[in-house]
N, C-alpha and C. Protein backbone atom coordinates (compact mmCIF):
# COMPACT_ATOMS: atom_id res chain seq x y z
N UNK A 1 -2.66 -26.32 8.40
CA UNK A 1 -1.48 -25.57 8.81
C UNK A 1 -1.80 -24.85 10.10
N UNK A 2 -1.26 -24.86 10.93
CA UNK A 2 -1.49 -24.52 12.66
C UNK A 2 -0.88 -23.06 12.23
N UNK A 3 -1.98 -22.06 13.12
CA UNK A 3 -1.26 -20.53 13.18
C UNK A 3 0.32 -20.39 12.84
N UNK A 4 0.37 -20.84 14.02
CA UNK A 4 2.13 -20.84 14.50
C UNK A 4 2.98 -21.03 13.73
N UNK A 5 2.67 -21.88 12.58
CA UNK A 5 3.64 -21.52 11.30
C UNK A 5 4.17 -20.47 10.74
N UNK A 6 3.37 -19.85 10.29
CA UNK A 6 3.14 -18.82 9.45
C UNK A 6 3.65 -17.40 10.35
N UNK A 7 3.63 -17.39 11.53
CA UNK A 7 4.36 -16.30 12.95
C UNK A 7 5.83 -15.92 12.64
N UNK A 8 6.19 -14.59 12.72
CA UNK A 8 7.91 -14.83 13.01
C UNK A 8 8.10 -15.31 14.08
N UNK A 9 9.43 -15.04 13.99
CA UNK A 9 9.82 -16.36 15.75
C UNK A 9 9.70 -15.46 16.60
N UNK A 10 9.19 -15.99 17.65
CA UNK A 10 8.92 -15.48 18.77
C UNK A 10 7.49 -15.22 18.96
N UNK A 11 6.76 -15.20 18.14
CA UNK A 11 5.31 -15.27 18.06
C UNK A 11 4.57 -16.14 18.77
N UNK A 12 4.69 -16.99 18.35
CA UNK A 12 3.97 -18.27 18.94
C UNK A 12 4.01 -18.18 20.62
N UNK A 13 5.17 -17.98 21.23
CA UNK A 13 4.82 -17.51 22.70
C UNK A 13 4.33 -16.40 22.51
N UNK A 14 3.66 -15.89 22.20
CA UNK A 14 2.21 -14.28 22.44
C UNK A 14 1.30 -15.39 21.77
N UNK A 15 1.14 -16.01 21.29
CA UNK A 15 0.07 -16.65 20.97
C UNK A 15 -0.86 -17.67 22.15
N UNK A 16 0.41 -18.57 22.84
CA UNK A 16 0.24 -19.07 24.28
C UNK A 16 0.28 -18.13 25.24
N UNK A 17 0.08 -17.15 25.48
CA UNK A 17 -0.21 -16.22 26.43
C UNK A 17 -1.66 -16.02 26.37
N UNK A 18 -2.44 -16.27 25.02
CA UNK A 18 -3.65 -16.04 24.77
C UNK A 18 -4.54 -16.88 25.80
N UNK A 19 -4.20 -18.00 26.40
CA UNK A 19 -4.79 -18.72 27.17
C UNK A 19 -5.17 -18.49 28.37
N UNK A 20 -4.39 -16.72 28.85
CA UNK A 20 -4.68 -16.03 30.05
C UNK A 20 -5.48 -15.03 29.69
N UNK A 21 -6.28 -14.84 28.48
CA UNK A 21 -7.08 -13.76 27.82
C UNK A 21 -8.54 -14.72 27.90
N UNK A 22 -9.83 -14.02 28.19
CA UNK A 22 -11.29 -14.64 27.90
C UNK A 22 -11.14 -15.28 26.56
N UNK A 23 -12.34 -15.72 26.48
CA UNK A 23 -12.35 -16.78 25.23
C UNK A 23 -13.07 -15.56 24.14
N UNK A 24 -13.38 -14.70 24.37
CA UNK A 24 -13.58 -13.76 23.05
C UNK A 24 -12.73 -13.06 22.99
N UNK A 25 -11.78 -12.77 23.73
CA UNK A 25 -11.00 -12.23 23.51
C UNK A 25 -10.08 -13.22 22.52
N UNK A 26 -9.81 -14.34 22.90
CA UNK A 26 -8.75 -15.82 22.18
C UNK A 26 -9.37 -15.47 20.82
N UNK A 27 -10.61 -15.92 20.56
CA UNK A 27 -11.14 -15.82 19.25
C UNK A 27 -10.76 -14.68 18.42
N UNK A 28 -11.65 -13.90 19.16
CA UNK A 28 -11.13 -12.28 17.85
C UNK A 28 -9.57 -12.03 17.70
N UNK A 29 -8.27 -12.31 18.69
CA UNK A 29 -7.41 -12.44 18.85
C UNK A 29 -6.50 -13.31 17.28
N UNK A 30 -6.87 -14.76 17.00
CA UNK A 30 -6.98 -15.75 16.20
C UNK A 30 -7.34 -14.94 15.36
N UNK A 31 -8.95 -14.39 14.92
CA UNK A 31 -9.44 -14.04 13.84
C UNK A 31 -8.28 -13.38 12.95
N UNK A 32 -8.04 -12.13 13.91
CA UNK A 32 -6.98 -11.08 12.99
C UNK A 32 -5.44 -12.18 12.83
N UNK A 33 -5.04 -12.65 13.70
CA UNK A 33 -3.64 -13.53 13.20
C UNK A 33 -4.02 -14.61 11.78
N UNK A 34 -5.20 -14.73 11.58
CA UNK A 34 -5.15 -15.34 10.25
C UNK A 34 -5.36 -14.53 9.46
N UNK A 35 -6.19 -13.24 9.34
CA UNK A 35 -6.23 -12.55 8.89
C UNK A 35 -4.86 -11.93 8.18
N UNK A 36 -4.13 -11.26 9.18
CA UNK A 36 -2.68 -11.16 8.87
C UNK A 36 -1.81 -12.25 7.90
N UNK A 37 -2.19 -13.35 8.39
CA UNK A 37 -1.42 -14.78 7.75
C UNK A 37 -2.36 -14.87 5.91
N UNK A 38 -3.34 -14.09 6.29
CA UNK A 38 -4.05 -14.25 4.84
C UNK A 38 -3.42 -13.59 3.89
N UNK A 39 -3.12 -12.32 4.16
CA UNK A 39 -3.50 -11.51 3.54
C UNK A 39 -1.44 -11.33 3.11
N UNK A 40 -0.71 -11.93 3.82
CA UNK A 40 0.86 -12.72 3.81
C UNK A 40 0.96 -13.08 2.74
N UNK A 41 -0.23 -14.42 2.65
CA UNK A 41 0.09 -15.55 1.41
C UNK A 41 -0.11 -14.39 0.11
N UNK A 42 -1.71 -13.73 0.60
CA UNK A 42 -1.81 -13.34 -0.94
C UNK A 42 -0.37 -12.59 -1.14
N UNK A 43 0.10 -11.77 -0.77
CA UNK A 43 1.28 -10.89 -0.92
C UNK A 43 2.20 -11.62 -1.63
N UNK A 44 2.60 -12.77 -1.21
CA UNK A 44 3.66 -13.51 -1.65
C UNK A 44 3.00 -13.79 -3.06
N UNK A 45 1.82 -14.73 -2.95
CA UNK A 45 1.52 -14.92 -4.38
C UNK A 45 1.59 -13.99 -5.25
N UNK A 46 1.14 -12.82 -5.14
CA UNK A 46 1.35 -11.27 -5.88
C UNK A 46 2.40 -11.26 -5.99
N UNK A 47 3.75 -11.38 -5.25
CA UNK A 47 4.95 -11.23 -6.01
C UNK A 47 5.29 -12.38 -6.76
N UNK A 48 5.16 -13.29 -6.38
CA UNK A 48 5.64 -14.77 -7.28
C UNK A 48 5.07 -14.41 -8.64
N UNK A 49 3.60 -14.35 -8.78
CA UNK A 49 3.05 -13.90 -10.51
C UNK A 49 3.59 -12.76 -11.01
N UNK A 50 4.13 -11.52 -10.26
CA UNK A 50 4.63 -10.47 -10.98
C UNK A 50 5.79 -10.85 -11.56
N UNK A 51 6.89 -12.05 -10.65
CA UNK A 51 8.31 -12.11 -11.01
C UNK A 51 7.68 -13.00 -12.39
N UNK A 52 6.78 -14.15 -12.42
CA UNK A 52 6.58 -14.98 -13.40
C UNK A 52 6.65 -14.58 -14.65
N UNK A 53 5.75 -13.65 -14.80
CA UNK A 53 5.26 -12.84 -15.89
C UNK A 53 6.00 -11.63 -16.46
N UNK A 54 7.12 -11.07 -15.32
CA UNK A 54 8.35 -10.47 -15.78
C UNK A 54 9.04 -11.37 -16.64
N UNK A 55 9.37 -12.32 -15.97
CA UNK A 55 10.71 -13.32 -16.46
C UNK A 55 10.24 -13.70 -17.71
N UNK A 56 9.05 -13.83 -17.98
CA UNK A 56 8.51 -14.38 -19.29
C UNK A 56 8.55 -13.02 -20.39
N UNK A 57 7.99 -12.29 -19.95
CA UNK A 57 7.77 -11.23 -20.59
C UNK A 57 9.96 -10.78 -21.19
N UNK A 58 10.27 -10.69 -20.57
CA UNK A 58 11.51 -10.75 -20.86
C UNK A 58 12.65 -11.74 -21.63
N UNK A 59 11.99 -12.56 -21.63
CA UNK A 59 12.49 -13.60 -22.36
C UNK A 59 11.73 -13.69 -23.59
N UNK A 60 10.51 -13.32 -23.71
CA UNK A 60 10.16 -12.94 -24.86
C UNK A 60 10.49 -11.81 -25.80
N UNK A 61 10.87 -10.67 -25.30
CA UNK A 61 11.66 -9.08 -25.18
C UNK A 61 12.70 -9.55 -25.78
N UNK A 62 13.11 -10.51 -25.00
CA UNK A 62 14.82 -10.94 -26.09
C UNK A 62 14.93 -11.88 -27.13
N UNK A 63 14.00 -12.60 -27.22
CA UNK A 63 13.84 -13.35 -28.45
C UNK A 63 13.34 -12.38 -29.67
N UNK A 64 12.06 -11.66 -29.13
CA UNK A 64 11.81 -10.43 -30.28
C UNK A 64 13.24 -9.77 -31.21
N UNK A 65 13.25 -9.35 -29.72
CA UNK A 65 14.82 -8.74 -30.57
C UNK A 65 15.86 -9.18 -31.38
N UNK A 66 15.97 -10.29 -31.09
CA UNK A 66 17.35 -11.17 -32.05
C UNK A 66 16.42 -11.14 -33.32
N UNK A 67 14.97 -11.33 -33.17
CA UNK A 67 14.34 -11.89 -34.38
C UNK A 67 14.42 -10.58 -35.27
N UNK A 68 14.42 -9.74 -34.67
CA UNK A 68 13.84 -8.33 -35.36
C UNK A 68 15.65 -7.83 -35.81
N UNK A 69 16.29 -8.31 -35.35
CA UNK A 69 17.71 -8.18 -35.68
C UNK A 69 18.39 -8.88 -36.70
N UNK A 70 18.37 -9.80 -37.20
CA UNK A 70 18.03 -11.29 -37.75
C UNK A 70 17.52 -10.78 -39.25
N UNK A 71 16.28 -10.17 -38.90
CA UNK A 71 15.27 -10.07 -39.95
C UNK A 71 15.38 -8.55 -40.53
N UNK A 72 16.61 -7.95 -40.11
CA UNK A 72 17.00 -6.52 -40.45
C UNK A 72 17.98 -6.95 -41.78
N UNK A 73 19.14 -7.85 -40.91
CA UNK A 73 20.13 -8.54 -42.31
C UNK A 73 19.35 -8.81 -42.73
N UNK A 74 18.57 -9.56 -43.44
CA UNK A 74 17.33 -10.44 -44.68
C UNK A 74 16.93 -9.34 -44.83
N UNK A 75 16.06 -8.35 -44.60
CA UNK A 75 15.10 -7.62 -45.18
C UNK A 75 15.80 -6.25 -44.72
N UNK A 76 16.53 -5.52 -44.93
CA UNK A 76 16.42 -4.18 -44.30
C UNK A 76 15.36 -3.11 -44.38
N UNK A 77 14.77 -3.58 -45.54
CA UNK A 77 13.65 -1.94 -45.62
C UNK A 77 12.67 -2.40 -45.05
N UNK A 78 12.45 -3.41 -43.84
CA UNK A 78 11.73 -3.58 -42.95
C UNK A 78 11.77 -3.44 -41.41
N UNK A 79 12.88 -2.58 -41.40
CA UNK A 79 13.65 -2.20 -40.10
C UNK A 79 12.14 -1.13 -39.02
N UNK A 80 11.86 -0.29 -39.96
CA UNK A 80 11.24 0.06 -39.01
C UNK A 80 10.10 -0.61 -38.70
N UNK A 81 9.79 -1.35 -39.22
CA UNK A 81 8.14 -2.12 -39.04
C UNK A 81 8.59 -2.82 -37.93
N UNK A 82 9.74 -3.32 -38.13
CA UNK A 82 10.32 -4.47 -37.23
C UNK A 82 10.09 -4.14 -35.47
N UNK A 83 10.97 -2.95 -35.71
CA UNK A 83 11.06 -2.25 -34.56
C UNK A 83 9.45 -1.61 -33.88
N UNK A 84 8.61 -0.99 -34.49
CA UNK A 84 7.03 -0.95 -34.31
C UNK A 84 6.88 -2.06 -33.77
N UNK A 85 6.79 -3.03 -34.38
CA UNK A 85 6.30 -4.16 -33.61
C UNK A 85 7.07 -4.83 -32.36
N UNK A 86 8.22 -4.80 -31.76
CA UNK A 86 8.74 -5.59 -30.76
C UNK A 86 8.75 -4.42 -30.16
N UNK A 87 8.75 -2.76 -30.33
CA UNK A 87 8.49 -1.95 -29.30
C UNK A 87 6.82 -2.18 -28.95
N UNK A 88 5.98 -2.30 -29.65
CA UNK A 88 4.31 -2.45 -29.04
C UNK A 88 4.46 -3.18 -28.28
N UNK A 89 4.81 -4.88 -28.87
CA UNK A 89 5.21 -5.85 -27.35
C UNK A 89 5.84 -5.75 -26.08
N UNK A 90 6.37 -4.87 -26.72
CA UNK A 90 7.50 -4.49 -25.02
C UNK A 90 6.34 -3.74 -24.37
N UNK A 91 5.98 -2.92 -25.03
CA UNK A 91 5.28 -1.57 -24.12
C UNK A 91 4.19 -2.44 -23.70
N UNK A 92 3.21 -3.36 -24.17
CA UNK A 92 1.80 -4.08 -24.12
C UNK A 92 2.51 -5.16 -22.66
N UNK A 93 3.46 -6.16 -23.07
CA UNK A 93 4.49 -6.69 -21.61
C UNK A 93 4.10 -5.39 -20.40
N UNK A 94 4.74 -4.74 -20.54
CA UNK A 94 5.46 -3.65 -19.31
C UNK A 94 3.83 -3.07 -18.49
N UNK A 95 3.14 -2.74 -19.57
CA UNK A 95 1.61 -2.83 -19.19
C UNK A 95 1.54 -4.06 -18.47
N UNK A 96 1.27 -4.78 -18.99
CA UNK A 96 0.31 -5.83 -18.39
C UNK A 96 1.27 -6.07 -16.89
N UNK A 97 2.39 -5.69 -16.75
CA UNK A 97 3.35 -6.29 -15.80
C UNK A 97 2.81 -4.85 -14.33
N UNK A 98 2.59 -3.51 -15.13
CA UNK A 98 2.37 -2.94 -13.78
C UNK A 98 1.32 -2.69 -13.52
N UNK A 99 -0.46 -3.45 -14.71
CA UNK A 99 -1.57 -3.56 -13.99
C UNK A 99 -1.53 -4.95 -12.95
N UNK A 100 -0.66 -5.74 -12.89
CA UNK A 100 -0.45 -7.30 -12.31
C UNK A 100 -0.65 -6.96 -10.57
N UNK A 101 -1.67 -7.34 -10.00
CA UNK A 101 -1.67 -7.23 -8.43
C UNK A 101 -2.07 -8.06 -8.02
């Protein structure tokens, strides 16, 4: 993948300007623009796994619940256990979702 991808627009011309800069200067110049471009991707990936693991975590949150709702008609004097348990999951989810970086 060539620098210049990864640039907003207009970048890439400051990038060809570099060719009127010494060659250590070009280099260390490069170094930090990938640097920047690195440290981009990770960002994005960090949000892509946070949304992942939300969306899951939530879709599990709502299946709990119907189940624990479900299982209130059938059993009522198990209401509160019910609830103990799909609140731990929620709370153990919501954890794991805002140690996620």
């Amino acid at each position: 993948m060539a620098n210049s991808e990864l640039l907003p627009s207009g970048s890439t011309s400051a990038l060809q300007g570099l060719n009127n800069l010494s060659m250590g200067i070009q280099r260390q110049t490069r170094r930090e623009v990938e640097r920047v471009q690195a440290r981009g991707i990770v960002a994005k990936l960090t949000e892509d796994g946070r949304a992942m693991l939300t969306h899951t975590a939530l879709e599990h949150v709502g299946a709990l619940t119907a189940l624990e709702q479900h299982l209130v008609t059938i059993a009522p004097l198990g209401e509160a256990r019910y609830r103990e348990i799909v609140d731990s999951y929620t709370l153990g989810a919501s954890a794991a979702i805002r140690r996620w970086q």
